[in-house]
PDB file of N, CA and C in Angstrom:
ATOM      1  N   UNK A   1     -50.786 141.885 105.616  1.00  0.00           N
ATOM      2  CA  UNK A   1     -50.501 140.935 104.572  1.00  0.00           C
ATOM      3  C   UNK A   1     -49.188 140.196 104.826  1.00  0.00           C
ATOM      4  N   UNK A   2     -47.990 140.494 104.944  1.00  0.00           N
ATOM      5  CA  UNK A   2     -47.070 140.185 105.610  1.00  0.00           C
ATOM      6  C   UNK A   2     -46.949 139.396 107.416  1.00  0.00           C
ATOM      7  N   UNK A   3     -48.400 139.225 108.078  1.00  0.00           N
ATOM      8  CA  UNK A   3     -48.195 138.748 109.422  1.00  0.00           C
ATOM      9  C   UNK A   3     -47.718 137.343 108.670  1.00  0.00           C
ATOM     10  N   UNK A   4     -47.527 137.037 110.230  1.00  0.00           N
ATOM     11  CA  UNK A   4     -47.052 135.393 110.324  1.00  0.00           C
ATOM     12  C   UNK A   4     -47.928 134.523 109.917  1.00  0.00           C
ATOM     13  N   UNK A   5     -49.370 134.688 110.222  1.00  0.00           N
ATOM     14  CA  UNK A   5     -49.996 133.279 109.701  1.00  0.00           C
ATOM     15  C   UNK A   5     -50.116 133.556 108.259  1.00  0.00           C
ATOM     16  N   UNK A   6     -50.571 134.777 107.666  1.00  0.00           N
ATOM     17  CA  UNK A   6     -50.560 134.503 106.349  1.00  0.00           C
ATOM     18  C   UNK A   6     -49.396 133.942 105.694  1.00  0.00           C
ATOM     19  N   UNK A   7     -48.424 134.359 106.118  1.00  0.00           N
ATOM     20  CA  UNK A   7     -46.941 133.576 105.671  1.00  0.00           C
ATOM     21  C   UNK A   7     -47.063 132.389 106.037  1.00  0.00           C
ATOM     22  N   UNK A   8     -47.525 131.710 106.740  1.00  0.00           N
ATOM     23  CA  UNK A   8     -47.430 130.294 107.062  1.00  0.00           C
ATOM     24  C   UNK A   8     -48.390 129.782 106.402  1.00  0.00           C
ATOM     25  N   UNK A   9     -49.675 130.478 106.119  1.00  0.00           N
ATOM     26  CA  UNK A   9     -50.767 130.208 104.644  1.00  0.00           C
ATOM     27  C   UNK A   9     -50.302 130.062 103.736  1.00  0.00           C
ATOM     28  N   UNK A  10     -49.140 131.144 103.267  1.00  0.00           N
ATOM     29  CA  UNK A  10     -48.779 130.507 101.943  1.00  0.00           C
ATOM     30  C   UNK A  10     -48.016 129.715 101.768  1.00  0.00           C
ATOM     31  N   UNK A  11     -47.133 129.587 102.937  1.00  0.00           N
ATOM     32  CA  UNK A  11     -45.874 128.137 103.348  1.00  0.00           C
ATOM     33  C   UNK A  11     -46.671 126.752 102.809  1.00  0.00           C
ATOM     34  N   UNK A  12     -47.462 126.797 103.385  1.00  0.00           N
ATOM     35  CA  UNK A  12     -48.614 125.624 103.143  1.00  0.00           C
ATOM     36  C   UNK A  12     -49.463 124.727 101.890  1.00  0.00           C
ATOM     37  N   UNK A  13     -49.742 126.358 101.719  1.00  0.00           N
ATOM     38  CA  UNK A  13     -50.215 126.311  99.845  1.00  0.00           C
ATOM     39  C   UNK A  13     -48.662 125.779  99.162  1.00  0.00           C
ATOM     40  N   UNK A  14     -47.990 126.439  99.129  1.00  0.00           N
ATOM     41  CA  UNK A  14     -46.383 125.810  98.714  1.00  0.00           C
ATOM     42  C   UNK A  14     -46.191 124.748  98.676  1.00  0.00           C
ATOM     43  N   UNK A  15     -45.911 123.758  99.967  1.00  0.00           N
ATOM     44  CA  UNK A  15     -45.703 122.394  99.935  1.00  0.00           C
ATOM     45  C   UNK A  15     -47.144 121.545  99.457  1.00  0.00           C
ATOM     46  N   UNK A  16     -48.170 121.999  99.892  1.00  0.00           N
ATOM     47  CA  UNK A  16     -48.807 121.387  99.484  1.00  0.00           C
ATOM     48  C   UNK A  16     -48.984 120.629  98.049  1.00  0.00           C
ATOM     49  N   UNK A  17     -49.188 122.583  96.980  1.00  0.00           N
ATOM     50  CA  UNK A  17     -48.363 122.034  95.845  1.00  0.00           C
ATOM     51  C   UNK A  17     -47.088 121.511  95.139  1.00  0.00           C
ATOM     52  N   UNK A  18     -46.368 121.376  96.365  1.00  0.00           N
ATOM     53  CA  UNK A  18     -45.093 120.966  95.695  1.00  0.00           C
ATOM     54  C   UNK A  18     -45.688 119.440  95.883  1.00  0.00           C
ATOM     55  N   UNK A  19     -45.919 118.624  96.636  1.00  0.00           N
ATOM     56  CA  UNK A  19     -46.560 117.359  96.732  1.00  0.00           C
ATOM     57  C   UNK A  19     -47.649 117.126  95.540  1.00  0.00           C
ATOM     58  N   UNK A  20     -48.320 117.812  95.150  1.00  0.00           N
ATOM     59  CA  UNK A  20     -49.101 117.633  93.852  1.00  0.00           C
ATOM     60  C   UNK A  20     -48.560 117.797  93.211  1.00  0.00           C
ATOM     61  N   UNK A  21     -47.648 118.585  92.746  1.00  0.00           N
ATOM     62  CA  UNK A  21     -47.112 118.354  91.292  1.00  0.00           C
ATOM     63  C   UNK A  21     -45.603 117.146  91.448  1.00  0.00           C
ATOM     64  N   UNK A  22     -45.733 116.908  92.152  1.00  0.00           N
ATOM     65  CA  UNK A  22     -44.597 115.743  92.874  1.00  0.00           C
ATOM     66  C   UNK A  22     -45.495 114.303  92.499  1.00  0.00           C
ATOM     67  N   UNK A  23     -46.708 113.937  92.881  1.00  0.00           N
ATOM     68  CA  UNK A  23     -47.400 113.313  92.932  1.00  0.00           C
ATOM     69  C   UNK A  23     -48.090 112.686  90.897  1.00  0.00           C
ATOM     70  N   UNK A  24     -48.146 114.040  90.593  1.00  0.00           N
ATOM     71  CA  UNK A  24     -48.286 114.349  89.034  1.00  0.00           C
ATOM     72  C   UNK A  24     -47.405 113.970  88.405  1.00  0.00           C
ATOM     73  N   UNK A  25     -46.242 113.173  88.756  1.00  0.00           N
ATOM     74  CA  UNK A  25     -45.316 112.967  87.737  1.00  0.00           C
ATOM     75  C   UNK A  25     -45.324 111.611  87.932  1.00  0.00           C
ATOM     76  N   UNK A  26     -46.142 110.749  88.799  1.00  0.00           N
ATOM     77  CA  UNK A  26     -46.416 109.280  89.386  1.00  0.00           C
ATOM     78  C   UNK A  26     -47.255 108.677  88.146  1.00  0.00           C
ATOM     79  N   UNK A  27     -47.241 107.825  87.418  1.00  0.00           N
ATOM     80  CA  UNK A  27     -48.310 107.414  86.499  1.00  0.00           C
ATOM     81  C   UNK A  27     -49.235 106.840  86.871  1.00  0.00           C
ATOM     82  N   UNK A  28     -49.497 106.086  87.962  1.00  0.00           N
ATOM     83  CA  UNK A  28     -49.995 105.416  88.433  1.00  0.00           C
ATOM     84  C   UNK A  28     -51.034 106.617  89.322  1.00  0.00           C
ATOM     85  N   UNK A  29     -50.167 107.441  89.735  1.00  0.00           N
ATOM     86  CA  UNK A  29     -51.034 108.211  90.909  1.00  0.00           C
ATOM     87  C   UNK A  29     -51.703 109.290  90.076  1.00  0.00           C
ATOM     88  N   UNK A  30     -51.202 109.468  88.713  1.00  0.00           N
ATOM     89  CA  UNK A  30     -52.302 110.520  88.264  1.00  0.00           C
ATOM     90  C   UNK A  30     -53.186 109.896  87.620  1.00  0.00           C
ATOM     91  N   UNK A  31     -53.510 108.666  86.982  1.00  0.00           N
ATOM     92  CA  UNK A  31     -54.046 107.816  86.483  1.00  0.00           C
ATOM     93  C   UNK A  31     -55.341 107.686  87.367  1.00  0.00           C
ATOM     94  N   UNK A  32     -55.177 107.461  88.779  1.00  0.00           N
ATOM     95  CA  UNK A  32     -56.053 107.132  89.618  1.00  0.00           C
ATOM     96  C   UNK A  32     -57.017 108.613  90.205  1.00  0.00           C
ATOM     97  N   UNK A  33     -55.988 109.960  90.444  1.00  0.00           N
ATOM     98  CA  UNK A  33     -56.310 110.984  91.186  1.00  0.00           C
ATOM     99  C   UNK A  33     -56.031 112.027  90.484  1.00  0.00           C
ATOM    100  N   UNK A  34     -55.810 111.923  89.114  1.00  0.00           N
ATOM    101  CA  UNK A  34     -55.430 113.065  88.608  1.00  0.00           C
ATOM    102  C   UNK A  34     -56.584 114.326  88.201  1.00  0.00           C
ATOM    103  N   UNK A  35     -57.691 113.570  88.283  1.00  0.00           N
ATOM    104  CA  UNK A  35     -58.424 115.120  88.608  1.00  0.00           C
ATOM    105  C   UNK A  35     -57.975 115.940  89.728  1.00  0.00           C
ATOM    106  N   UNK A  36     -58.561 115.278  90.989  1.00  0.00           N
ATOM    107  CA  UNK A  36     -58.212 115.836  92.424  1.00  0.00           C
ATOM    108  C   UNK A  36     -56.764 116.771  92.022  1.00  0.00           C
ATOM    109  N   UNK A  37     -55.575 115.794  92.006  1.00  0.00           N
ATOM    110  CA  UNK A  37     -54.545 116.450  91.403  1.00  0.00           C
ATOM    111  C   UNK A  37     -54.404 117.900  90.932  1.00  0.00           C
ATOM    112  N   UNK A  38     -55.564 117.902  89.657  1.00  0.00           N
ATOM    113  CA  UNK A  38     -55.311 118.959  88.802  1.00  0.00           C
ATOM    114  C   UNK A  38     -56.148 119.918  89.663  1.00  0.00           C
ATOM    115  N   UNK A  39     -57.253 120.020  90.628  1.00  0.00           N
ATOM    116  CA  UNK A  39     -58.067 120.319  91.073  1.00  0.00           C
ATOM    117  C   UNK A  39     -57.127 121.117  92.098  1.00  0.00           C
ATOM    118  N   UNK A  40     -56.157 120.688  92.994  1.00  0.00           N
ATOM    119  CA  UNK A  40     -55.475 120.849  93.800  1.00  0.00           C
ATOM    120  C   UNK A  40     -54.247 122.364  93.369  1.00  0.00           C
ATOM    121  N   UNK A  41     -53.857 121.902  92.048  1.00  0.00           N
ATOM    122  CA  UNK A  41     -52.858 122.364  91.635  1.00  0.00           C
ATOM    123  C   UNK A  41     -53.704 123.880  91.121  1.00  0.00           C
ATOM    124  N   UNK A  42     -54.581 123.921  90.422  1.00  0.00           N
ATOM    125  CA  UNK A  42     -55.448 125.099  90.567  1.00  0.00           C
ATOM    126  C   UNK A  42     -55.890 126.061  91.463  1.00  0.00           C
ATOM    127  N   UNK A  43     -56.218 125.271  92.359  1.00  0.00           N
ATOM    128  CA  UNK A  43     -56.466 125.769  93.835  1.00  0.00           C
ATOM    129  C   UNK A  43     -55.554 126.810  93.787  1.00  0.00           C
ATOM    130  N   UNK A  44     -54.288 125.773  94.042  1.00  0.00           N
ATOM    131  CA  UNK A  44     -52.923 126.907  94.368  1.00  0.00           C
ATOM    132  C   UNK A  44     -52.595 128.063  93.281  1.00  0.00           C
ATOM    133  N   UNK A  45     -52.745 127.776  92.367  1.00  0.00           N
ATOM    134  CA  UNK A  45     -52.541 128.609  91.280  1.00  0.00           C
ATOM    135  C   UNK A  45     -53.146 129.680  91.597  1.00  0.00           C
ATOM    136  N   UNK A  46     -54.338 129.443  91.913  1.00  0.00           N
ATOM    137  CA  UNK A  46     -55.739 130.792  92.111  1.00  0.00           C
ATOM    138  C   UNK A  46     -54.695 131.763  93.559  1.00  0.00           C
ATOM    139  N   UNK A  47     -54.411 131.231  94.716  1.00  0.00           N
ATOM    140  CA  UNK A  47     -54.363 131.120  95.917  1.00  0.00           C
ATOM    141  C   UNK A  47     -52.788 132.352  95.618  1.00  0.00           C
ATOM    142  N   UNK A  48     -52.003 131.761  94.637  1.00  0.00           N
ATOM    143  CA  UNK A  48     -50.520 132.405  94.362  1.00  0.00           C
ATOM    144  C   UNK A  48     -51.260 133.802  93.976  1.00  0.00           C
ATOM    145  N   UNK A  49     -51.389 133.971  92.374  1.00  0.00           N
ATOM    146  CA  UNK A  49     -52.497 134.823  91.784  1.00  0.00           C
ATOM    147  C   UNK A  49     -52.569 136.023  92.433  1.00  0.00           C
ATOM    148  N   UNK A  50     -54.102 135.504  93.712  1.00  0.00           N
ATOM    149  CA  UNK A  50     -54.475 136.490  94.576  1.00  0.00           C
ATOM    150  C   UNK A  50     -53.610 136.906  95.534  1.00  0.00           C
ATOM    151  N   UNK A  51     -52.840 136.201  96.039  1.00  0.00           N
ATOM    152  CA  UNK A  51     -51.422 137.011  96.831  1.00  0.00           C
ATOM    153  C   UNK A  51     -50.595 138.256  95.915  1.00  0.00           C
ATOM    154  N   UNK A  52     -50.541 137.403  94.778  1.00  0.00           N
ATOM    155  CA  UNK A  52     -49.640 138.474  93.897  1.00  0.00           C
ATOM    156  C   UNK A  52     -50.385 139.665  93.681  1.00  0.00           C
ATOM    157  N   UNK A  53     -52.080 139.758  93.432  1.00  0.00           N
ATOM    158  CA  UNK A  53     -52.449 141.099  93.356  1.00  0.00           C
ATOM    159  C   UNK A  53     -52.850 141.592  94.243  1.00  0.00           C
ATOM    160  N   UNK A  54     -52.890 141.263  95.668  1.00  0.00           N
ATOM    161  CA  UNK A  54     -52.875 141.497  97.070  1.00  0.00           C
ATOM    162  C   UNK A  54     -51.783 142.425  96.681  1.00  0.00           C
ATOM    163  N   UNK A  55     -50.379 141.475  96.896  1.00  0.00           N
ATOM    164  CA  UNK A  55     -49.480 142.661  96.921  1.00  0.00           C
ATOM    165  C   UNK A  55     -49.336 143.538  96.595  1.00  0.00           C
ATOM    166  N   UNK A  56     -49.281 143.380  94.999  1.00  0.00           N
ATOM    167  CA  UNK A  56     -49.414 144.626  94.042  1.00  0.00           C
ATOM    168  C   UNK A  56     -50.247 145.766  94.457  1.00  0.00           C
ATOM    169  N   UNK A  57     -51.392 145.480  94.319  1.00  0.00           N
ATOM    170  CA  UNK A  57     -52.280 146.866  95.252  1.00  0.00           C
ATOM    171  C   UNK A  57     -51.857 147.391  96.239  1.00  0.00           C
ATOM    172  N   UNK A  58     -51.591 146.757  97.626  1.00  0.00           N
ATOM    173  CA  UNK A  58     -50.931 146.940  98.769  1.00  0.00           C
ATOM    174  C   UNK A  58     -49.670 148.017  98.525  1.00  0.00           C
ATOM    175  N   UNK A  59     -48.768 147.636  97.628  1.00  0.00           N
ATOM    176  CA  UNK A  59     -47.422 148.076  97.991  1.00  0.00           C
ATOM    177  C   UNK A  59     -47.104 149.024  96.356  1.00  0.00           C
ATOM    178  N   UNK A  60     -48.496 148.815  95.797  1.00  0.00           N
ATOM    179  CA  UNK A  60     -47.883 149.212  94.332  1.00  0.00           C
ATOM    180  C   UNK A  60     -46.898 149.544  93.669  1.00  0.00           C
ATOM    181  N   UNK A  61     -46.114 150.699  93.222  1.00  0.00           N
ATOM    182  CA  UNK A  61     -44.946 151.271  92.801  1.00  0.00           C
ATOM    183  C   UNK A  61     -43.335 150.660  93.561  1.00  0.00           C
ATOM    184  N   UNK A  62     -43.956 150.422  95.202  1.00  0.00           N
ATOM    185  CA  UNK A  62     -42.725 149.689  95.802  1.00  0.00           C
ATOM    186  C   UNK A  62     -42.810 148.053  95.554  1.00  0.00           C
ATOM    187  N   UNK A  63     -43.738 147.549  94.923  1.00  0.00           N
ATOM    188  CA  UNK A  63     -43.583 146.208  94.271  1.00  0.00           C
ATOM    189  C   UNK A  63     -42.804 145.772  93.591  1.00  0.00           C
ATOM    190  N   UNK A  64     -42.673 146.525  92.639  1.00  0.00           N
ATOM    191  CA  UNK A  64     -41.414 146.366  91.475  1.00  0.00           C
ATOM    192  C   UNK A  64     -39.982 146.877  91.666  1.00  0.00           C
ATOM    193  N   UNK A  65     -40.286 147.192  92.812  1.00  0.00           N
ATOM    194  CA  UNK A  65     -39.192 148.225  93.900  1.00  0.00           C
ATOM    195  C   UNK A  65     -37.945 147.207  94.166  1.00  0.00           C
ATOM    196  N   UNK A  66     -38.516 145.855  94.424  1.00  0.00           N
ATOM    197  CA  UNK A  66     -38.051 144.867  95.412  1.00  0.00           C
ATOM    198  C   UNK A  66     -37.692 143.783  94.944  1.00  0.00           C
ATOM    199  N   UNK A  67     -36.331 143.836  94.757  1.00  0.00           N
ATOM    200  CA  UNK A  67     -35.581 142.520  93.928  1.00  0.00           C
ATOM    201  C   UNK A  67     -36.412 141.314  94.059  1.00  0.00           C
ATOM    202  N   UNK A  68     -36.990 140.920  95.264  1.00  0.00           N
ATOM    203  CA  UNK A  68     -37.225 139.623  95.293  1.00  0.00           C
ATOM    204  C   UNK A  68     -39.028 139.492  95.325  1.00  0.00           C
ATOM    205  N   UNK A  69     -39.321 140.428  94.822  1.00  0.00           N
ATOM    206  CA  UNK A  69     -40.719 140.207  93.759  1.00  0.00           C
ATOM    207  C   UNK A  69     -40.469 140.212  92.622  1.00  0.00           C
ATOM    208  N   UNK A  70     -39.284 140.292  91.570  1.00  0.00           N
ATOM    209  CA  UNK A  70     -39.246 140.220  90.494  1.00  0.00           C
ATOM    210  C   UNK A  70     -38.510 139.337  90.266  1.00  0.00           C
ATOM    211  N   UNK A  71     -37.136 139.028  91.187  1.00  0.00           N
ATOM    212  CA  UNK A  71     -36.664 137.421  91.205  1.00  0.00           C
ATOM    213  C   UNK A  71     -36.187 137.103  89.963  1.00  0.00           C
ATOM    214  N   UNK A  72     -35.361 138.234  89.007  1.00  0.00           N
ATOM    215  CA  UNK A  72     -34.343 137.890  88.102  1.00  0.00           C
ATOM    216  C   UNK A  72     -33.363 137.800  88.375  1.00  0.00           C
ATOM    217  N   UNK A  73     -32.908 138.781  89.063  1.00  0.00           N
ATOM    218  CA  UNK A  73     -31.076 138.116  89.337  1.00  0.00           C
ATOM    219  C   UNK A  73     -30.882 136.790  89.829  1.00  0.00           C
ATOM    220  N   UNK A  74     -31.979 136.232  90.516  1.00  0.00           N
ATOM    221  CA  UNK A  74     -32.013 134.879  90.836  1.00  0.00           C
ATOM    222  C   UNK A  74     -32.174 133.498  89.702  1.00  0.00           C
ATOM    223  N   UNK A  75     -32.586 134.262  88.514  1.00  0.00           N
ATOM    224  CA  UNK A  75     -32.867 132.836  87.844  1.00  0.00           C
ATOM    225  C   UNK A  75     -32.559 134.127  85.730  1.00  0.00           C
ATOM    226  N   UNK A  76     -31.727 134.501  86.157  1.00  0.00           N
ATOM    227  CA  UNK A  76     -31.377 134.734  84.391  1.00  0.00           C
ATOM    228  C   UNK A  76     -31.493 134.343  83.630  1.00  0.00           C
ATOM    229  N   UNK A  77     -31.789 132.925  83.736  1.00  0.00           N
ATOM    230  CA  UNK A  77     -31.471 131.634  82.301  1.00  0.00           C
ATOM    231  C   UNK A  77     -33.091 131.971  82.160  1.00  0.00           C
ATOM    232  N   UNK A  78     -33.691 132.234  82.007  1.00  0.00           N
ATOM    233  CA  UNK A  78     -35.497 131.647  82.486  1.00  0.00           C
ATOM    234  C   UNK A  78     -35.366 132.884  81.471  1.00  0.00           C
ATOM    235  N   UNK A  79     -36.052 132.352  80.163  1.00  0.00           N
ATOM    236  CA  UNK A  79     -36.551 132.931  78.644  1.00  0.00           C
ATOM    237  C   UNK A  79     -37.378 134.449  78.907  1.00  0.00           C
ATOM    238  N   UNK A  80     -38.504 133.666  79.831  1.00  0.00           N
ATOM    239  CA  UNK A  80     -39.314 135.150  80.410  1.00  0.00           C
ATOM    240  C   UNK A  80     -38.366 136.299  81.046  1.00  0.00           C
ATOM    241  N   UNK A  81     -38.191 135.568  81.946  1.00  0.00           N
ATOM    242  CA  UNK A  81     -36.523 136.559  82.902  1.00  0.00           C
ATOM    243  C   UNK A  81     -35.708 137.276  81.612  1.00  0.00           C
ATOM    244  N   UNK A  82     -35.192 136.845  81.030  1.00  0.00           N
ATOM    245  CA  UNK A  82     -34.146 137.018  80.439  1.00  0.00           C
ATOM    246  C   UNK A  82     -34.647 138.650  79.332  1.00  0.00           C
ATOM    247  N   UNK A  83     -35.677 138.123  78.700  1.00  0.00           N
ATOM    248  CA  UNK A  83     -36.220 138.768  78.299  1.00  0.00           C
ATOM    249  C   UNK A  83     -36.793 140.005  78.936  1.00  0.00           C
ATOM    250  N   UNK A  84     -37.644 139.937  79.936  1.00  0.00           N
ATOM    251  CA  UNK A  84     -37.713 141.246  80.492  1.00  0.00           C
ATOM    252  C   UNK A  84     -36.561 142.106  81.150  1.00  0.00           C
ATOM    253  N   UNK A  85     -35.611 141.524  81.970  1.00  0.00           N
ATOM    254  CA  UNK A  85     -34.100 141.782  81.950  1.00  0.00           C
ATOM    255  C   UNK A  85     -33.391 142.625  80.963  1.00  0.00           C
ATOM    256  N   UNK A  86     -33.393 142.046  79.537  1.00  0.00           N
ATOM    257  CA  UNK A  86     -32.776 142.639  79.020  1.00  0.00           C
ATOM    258  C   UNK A  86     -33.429 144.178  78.423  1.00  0.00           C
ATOM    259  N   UNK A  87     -34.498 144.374  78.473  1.00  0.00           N
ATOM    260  CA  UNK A  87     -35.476 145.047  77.830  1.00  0.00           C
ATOM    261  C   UNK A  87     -35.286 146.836  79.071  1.00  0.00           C
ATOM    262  N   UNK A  88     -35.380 145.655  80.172  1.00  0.00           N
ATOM    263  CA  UNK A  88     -35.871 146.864  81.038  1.00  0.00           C
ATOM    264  C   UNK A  88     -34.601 147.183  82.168  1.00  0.00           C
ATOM    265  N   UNK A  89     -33.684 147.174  81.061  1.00  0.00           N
ATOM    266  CA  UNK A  89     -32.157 147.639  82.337  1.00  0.00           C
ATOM    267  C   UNK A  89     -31.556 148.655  80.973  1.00  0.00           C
ATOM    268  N   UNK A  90     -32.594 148.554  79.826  1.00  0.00           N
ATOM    269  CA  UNK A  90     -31.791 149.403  78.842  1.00  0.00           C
ATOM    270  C   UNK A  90     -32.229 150.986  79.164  1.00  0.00           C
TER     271      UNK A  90
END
């Protein structure tokens, strides 16, 4: 799960959606393609998702193990973050 191409699979899925939802903020361009758009942005959604419960199964108990699958100290301000943060360091 961790080789290189899957990492470069999800590199991919990444920019890709970063260009769709980049694209989604165009009025003109969602006006014209914004199904495809939304179609696209799903895709990835599904694509994130199944990585995340890839992992989870894979690595279970050491999932939550690993600062940077849970990626709060990185972003504190973030309501969700903040909230589970405070809950689960008590």
């Amino acid at each position: 799960m961790e080789s290189r191409h899957f990492q470069r699979v999800i590199v991919a899925v990444i920019l890709v959606n970063a260009v769709t939802l980049g694209l989604e903020t165009v009025p003109s361009v969602l006006d014209r393609h914004g199904a495809v758009l939304h179609t696209v942005d799903r895709l990835a959604l599904g694509v994130f998702v199944a990585e995340l419960a890839a992992k989870i199964y894979v690595q279970r108990v050491r999932f939550v193990r690993e600062p940077w699958n849970l990626r709060c100290p990185e972003w504190p301000r973030s309501p969700c973050c903040s909230a589970w943060c405070s809950t689960s360091r008590r």
